[in-house]
PDB file of N, CA and C in Angstrom:
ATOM      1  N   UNK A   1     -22.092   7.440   6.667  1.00  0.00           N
ATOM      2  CA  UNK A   1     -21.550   6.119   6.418  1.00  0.00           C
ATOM      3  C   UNK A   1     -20.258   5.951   7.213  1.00  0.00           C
ATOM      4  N   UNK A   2     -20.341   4.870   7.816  1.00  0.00           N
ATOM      5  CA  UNK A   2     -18.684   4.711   8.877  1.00  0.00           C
ATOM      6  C   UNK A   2     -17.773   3.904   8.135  1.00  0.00           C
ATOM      7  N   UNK A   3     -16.987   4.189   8.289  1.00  0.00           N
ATOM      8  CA  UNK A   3     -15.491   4.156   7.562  1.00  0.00           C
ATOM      9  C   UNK A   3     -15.207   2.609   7.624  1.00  0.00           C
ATOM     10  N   UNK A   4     -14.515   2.193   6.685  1.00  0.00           N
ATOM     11  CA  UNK A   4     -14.471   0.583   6.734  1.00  0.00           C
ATOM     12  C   UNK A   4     -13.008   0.598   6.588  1.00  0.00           C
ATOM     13  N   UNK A   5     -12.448  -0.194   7.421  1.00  0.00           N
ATOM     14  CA  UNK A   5     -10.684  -0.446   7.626  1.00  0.00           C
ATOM     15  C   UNK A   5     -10.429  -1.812   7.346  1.00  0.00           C
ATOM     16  N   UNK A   6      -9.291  -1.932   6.410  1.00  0.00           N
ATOM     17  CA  UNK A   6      -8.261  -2.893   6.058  1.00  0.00           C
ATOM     18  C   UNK A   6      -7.337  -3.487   7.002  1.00  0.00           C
ATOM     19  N   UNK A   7      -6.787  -3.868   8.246  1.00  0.00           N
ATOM     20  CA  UNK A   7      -6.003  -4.693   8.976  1.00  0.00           C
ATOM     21  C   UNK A   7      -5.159  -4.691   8.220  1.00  0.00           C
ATOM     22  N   UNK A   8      -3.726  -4.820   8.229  1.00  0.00           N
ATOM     23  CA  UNK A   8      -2.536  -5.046   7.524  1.00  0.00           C
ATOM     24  C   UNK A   8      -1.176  -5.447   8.901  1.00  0.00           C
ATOM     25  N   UNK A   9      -0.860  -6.134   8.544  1.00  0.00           N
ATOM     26  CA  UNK A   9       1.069  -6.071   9.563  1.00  0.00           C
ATOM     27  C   UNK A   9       1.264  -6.589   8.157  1.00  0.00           C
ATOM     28  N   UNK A  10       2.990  -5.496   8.511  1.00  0.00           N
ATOM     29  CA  UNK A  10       4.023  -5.804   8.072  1.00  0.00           C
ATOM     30  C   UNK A  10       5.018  -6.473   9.158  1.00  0.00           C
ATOM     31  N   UNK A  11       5.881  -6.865   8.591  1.00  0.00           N
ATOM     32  CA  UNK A  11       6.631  -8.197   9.781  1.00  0.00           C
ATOM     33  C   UNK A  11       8.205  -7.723   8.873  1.00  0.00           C
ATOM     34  N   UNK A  12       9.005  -6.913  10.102  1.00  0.00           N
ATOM     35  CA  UNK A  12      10.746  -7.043   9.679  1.00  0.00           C
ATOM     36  C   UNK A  12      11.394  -7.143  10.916  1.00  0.00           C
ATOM     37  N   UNK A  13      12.676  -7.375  10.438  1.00  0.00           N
ATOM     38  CA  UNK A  13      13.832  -7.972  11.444  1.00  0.00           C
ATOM     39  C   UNK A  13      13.791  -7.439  12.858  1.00  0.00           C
ATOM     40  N   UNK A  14      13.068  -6.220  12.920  1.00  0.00           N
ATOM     41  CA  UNK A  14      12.686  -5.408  13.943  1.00  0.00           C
ATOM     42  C   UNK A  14      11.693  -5.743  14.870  1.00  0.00           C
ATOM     43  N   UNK A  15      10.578  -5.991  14.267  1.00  0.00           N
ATOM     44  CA  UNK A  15       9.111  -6.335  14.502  1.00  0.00           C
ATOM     45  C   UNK A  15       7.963  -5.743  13.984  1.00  0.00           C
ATOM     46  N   UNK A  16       6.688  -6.059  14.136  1.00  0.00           N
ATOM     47  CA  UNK A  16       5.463  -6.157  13.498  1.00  0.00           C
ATOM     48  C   UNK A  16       4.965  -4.616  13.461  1.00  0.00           C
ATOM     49  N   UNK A  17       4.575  -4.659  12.495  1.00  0.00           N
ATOM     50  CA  UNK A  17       3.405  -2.841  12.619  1.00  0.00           C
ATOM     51  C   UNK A  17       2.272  -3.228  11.594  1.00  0.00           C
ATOM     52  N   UNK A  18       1.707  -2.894  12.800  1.00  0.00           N
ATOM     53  CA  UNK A  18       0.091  -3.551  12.457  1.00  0.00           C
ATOM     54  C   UNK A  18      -0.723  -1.934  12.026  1.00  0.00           C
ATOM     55  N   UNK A  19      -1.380  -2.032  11.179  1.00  0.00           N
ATOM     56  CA  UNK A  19      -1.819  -0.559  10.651  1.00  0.00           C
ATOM     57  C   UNK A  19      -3.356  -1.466   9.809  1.00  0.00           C
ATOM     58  N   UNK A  20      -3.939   0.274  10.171  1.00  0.00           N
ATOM     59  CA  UNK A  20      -5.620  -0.111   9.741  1.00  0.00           C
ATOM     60  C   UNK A  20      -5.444   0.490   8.689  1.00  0.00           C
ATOM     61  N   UNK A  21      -5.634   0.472   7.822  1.00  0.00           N
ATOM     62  CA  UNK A  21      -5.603   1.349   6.087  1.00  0.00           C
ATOM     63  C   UNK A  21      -7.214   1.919   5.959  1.00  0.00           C
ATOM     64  N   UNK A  22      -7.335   2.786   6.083  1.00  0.00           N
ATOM     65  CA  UNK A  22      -9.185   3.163   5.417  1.00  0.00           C
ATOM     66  C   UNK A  22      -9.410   2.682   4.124  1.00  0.00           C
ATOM     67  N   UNK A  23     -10.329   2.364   4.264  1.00  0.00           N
ATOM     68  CA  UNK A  23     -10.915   1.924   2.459  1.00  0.00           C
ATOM     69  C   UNK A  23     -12.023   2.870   1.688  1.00  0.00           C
ATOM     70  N   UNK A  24     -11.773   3.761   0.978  1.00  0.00           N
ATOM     71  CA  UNK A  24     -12.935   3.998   0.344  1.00  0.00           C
ATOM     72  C   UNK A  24     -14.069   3.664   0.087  1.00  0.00           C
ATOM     73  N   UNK A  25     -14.968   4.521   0.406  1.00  0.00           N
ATOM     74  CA  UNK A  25     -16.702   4.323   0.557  1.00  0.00           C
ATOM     75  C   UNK A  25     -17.415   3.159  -1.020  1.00  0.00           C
ATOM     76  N   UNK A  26     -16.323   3.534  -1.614  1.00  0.00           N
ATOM     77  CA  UNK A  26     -16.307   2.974  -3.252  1.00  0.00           C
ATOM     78  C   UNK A  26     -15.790   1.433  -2.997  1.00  0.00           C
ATOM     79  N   UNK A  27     -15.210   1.097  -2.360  1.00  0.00           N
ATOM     80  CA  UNK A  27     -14.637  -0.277  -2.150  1.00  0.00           C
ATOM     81  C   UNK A  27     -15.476  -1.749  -2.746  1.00  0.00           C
ATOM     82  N   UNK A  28     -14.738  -1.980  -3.386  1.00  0.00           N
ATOM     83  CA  UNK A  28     -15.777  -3.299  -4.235  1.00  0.00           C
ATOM     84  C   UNK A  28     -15.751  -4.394  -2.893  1.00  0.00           C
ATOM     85  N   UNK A  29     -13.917  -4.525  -3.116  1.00  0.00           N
ATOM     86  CA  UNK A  29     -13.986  -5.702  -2.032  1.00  0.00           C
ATOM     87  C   UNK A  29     -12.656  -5.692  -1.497  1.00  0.00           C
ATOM     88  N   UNK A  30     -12.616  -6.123  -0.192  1.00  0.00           N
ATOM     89  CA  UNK A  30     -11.621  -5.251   0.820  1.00  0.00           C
ATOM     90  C   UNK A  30     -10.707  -6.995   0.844  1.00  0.00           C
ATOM     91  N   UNK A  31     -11.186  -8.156   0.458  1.00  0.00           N
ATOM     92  CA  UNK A  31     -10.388  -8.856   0.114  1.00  0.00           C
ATOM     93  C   UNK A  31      -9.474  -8.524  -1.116  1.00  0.00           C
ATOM     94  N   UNK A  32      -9.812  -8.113  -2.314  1.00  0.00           N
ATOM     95  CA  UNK A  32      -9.147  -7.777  -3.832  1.00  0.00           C
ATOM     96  C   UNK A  32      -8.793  -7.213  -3.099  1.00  0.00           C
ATOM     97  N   UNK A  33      -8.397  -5.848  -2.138  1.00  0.00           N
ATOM     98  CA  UNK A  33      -7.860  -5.061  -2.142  1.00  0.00           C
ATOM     99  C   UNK A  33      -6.369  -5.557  -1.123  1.00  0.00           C
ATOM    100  N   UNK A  34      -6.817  -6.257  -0.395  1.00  0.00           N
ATOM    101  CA  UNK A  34      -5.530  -6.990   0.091  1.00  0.00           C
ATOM    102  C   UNK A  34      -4.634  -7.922  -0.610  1.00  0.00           C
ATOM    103  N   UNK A  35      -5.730  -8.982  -1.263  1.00  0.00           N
ATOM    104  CA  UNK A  35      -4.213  -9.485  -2.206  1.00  0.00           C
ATOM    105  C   UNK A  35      -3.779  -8.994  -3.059  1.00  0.00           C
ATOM    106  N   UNK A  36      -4.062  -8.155  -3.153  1.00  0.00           N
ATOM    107  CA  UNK A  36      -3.109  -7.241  -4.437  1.00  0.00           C
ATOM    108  C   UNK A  36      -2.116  -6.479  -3.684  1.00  0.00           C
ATOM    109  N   UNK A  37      -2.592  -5.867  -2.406  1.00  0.00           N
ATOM    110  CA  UNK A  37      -1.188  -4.909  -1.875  1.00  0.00           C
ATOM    111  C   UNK A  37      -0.572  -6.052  -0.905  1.00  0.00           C
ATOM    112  N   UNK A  38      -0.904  -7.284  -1.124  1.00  0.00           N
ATOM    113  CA  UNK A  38       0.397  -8.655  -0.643  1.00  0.00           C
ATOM    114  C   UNK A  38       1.311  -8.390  -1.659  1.00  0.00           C
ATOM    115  N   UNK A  39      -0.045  -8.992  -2.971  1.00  0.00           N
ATOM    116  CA  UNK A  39       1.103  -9.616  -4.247  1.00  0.00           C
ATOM    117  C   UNK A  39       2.143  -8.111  -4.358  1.00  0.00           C
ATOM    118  N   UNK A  40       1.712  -6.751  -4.261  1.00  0.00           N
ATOM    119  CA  UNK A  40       2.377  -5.490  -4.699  1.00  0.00           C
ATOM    120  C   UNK A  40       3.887  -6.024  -3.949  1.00  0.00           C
ATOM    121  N   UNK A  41       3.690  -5.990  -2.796  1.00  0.00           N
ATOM    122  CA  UNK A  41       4.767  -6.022  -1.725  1.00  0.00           C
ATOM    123  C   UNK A  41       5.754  -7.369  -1.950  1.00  0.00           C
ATOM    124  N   UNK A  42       5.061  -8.078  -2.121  1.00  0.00           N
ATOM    125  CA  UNK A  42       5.925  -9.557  -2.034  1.00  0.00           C
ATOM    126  C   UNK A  42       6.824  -9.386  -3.770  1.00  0.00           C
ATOM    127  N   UNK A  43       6.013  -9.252  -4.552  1.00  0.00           N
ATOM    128  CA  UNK A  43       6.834  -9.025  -5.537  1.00  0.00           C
ATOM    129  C   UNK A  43       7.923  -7.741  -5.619  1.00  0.00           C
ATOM    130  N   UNK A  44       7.862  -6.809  -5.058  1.00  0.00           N
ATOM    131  CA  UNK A  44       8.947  -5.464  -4.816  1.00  0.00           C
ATOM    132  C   UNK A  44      10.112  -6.694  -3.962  1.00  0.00           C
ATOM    133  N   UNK A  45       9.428  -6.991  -2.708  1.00  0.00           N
ATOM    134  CA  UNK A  45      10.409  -7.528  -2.051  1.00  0.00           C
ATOM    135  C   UNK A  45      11.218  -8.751  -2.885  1.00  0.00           C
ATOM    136  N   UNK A  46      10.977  -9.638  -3.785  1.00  0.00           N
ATOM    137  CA  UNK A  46      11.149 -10.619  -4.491  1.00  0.00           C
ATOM    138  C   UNK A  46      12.048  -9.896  -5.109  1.00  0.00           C
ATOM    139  N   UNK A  47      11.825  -9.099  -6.270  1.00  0.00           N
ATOM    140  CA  UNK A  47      13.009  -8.114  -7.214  1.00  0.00           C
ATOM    141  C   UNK A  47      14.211  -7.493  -6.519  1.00  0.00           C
ATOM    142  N   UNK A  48      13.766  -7.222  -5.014  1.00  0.00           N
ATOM    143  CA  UNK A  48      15.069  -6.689  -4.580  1.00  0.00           C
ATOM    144  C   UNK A  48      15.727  -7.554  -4.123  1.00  0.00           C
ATOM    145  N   UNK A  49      15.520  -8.546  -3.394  1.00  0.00           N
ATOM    146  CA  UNK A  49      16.427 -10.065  -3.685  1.00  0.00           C
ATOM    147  C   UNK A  49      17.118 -10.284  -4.107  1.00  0.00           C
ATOM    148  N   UNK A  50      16.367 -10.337  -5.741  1.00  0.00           N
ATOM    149  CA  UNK A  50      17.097 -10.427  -6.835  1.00  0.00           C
ATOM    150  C   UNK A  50      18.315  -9.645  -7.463  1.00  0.00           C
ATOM    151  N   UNK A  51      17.624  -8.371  -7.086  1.00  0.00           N
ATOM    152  CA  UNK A  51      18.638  -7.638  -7.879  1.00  0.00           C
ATOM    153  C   UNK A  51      19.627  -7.033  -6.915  1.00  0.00           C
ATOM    154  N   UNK A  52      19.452  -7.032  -5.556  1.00  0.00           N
ATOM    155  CA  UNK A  52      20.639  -6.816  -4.633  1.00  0.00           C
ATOM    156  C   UNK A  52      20.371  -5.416  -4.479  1.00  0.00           C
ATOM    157  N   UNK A  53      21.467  -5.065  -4.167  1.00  0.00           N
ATOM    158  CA  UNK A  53      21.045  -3.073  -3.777  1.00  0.00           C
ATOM    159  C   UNK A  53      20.204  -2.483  -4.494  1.00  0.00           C
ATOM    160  N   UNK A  54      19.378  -2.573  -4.420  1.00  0.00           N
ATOM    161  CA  UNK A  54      18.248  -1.682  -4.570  1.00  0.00           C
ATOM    162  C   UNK A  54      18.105  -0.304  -4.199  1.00  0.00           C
ATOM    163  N   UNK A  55      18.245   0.578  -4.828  1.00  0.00           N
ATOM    164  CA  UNK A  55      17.872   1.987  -3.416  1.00  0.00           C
ATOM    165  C   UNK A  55      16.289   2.563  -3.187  1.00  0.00           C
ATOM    166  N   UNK A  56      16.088   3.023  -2.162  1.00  0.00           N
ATOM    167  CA  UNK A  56      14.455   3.122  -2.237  1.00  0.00           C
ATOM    168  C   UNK A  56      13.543   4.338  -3.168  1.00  0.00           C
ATOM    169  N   UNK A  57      14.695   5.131  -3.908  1.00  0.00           N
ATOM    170  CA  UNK A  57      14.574   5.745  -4.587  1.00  0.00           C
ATOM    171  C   UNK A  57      13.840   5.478  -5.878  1.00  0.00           C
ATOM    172  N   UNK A  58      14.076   4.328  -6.073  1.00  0.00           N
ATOM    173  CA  UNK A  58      14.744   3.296  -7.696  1.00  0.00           C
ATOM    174  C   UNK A  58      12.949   2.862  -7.219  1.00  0.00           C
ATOM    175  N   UNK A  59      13.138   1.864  -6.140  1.00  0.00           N
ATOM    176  CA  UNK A  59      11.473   1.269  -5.728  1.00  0.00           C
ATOM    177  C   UNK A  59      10.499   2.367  -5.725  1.00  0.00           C
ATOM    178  N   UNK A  60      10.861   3.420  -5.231  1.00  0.00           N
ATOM    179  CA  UNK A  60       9.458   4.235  -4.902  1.00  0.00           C
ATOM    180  C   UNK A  60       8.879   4.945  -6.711  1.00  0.00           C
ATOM    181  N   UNK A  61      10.155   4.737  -7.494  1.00  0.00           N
ATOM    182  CA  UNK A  61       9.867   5.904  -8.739  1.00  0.00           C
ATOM    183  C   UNK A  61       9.169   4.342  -9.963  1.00  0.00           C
ATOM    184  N   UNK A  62       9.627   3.118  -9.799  1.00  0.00           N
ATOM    185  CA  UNK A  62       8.940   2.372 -10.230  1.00  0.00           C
ATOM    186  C   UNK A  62       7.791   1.717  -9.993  1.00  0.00           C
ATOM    187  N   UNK A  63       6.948   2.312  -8.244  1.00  0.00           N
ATOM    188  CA  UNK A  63       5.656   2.016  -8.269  1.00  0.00           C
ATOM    189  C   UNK A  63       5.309   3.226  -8.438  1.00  0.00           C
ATOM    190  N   UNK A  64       5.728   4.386  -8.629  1.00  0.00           N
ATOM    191  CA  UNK A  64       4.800   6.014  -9.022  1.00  0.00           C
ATOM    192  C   UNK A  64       4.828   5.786 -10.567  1.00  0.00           C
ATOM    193  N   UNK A  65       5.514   5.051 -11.230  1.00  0.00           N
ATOM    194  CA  UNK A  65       5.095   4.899 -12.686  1.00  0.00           C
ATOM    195  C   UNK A  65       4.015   3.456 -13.296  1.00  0.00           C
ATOM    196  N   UNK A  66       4.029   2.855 -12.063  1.00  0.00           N
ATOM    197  CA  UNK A  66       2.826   1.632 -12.405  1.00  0.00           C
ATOM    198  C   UNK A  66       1.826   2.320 -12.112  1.00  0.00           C
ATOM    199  N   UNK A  67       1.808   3.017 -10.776  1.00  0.00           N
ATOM    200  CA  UNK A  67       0.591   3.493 -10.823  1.00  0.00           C
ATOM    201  C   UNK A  67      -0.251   4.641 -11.826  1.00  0.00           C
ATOM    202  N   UNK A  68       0.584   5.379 -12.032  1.00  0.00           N
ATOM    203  CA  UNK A  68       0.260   6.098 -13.263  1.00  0.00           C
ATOM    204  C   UNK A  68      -0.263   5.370 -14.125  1.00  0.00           C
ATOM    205  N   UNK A  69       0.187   4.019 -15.013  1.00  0.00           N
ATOM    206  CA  UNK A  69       0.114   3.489 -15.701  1.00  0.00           C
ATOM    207  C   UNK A  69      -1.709   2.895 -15.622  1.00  0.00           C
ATOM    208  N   UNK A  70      -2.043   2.761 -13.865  1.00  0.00           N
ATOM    209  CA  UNK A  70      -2.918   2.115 -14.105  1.00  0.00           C
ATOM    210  C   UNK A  70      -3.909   3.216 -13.881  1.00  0.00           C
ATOM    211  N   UNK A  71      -3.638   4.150 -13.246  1.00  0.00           N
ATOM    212  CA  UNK A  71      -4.326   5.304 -13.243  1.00  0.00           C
ATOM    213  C   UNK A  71      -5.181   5.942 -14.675  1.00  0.00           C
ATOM    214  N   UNK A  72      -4.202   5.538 -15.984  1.00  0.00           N
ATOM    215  CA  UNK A  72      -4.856   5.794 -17.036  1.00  0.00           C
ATOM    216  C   UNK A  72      -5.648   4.956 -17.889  1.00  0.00           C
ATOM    217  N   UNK A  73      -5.990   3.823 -16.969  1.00  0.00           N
ATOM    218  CA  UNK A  73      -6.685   2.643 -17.526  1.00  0.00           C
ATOM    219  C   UNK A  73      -7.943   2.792 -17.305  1.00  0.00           C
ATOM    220  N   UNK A  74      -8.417   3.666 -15.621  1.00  0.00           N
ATOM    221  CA  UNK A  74      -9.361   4.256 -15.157  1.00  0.00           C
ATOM    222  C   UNK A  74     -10.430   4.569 -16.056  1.00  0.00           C
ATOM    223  N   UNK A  75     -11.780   4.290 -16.517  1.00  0.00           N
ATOM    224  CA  UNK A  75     -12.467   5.223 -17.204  1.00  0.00           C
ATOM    225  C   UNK A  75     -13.451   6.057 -16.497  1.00  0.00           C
ATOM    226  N   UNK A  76     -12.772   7.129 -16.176  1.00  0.00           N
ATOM    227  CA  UNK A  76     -13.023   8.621 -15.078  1.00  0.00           C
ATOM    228  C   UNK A  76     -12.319   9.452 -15.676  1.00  0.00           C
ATOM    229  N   UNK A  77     -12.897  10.837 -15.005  1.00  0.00           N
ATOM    230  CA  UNK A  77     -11.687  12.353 -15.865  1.00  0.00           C
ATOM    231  C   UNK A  77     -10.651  11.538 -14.944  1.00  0.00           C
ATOM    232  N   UNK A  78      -9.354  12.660 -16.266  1.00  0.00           N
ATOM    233  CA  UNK A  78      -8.105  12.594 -15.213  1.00  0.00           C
ATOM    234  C   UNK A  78      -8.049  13.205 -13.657  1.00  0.00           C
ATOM    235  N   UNK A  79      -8.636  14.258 -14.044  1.00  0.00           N
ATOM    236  CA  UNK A  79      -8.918  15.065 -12.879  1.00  0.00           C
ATOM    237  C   UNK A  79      -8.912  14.354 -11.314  1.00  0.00           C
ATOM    238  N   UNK A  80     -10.351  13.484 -11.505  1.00  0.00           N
ATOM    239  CA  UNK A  80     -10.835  12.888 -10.623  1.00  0.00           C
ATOM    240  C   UNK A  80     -10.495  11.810 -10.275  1.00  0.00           C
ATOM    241  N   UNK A  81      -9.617  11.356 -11.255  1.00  0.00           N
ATOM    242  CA  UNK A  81      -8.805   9.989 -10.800  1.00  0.00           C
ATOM    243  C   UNK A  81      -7.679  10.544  -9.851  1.00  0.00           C
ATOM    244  N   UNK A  82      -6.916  11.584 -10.630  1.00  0.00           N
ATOM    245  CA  UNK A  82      -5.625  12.083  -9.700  1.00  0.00           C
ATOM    246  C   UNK A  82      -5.995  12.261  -8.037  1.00  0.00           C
ATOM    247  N   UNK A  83      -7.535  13.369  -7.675  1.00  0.00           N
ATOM    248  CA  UNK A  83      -7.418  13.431  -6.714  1.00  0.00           C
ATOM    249  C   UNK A  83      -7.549  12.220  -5.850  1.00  0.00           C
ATOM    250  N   UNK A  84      -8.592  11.265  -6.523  1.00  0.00           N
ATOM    251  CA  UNK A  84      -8.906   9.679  -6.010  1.00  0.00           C
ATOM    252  C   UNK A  84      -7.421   9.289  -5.107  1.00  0.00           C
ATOM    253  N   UNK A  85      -6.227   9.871  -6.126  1.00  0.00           N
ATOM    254  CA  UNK A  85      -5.357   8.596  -5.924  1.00  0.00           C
ATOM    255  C   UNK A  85      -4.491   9.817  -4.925  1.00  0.00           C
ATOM    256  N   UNK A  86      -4.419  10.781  -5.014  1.00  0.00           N
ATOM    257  CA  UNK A  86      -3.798  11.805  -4.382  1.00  0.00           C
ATOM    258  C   UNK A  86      -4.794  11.608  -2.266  1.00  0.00           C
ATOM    259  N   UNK A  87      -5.638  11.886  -2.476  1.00  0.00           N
ATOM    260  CA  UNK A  87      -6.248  11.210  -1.564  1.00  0.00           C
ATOM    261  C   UNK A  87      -6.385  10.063  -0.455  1.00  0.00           C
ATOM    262  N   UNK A  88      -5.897   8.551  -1.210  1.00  0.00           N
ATOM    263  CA  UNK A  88      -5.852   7.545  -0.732  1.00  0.00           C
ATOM    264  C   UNK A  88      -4.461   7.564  -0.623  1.00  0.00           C
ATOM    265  N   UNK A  89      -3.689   8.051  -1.536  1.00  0.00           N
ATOM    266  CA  UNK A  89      -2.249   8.294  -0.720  1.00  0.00           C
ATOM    267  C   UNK A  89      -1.963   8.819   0.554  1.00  0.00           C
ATOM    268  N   UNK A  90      -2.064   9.915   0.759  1.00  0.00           N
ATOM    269  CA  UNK A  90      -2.678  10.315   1.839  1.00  0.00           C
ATOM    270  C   UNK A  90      -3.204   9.353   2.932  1.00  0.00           C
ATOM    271  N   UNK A  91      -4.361   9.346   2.634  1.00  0.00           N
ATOM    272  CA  UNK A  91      -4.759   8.267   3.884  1.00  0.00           C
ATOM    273  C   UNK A  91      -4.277   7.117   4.306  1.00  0.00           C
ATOM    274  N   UNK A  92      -3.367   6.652   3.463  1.00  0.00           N
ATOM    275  CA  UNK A  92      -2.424   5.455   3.726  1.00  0.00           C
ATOM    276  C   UNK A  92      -1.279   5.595   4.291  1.00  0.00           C
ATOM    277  N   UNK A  93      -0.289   6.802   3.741  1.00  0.00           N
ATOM    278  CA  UNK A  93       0.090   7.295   4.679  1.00  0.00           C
ATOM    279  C   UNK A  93       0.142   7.603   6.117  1.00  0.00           C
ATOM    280  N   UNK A  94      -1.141   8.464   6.036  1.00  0.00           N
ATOM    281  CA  UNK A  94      -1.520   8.581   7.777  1.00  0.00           C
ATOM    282  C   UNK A  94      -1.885   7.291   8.475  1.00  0.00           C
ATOM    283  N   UNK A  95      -2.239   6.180   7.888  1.00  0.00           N
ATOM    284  CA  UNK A  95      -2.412   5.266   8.440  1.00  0.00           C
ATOM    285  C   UNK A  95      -1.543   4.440   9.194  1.00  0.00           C
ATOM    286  N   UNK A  96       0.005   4.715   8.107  1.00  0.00           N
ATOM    287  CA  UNK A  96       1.525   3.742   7.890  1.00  0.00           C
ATOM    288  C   UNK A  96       2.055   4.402   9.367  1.00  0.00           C
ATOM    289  N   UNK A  97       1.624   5.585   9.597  1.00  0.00           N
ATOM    290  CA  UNK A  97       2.175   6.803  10.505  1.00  0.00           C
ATOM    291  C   UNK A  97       1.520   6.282  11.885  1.00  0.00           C
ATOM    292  N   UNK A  98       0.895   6.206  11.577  1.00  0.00           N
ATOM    293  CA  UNK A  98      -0.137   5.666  13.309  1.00  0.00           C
ATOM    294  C   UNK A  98      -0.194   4.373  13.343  1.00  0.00           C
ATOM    295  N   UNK A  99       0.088   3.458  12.462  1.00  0.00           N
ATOM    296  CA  UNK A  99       0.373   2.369  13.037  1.00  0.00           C
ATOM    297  C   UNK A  99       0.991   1.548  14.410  1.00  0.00           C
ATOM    298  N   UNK A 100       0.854   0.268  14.936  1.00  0.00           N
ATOM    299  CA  UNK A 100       1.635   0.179  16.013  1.00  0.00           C
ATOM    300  C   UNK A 100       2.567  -0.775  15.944  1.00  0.00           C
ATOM    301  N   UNK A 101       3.936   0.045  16.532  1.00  0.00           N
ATOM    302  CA  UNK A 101       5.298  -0.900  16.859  1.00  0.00           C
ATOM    303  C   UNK A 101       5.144  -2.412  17.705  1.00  0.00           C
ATOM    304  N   UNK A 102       4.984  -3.290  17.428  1.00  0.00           N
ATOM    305  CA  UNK A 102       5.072  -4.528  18.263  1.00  0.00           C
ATOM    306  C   UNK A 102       6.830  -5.049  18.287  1.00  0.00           C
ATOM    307  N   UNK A 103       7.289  -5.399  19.133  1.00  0.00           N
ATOM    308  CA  UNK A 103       8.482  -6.334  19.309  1.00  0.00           C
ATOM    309  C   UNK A 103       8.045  -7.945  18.989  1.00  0.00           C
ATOM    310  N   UNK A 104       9.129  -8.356  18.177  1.00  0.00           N
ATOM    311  CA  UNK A 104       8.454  -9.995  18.309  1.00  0.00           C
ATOM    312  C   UNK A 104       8.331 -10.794  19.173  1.00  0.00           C
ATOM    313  N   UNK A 105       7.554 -11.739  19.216  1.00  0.00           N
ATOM    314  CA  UNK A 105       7.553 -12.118  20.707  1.00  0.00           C
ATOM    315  C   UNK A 105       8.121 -13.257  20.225  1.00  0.00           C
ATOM    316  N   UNK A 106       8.054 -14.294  21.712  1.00  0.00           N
ATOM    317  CA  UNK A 106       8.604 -15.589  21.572  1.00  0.00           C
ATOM    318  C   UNK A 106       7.596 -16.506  22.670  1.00  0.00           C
ATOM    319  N   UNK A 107       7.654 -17.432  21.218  1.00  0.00           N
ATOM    320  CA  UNK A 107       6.463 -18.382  22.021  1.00  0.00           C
ATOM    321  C   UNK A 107       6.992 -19.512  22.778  1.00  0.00           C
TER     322      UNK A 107
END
């Protein structure tokens, strides 16, 4: 079975990085799976707005506890959820990593 990829840019003051995310062979739907890691992002970015200094410490330990959270909503062993999610971490990662630097352009 060949691997099915997600398209993503992120867009900062810097410029664009466009990254393919792999999707699991399990994938319901690779739309749900994007607006949710919009809404994830837009709302992190929204709170830090709000709340001003933020450190990325503070962000990274309050999405490792949502996800947990939803991790146990799962009905799968724990086991097999952890590696699920241990896994796609991973691959998202390597994805964030090989992504490509664009400069912004001007039209």
């Amino acid at each position: 079975m060949q691997t099915k990829y997600l398209p993503f840019t992120t867009i900062r003051a810097d410029g664009v990085h466009a990254i393919r995310f792999p999707l699991n062979e399990h994938t319901s739907s690779d739309r749900h799976v994007a607006c949710i890691l919009e809404a994830v992002l837009e709302t992190v970015n929204d709170q830090i707005g709000l709340h001003g200094d933020v450190s990325d410490g503070d962000v990274l330990q309050a999405l490792c506890m949502a996800l947990a959270v939803r991790m146990h909503r799962v009905k799968a062993p724990a086991g097999a959820v952890r590696a699920l999610v241990a896994t796609a971490l991973e691959q998202a990662d390597d994805a964030v990593a090989e992504g490509r630097e664009q400069q912004p352009g001007n039209a």
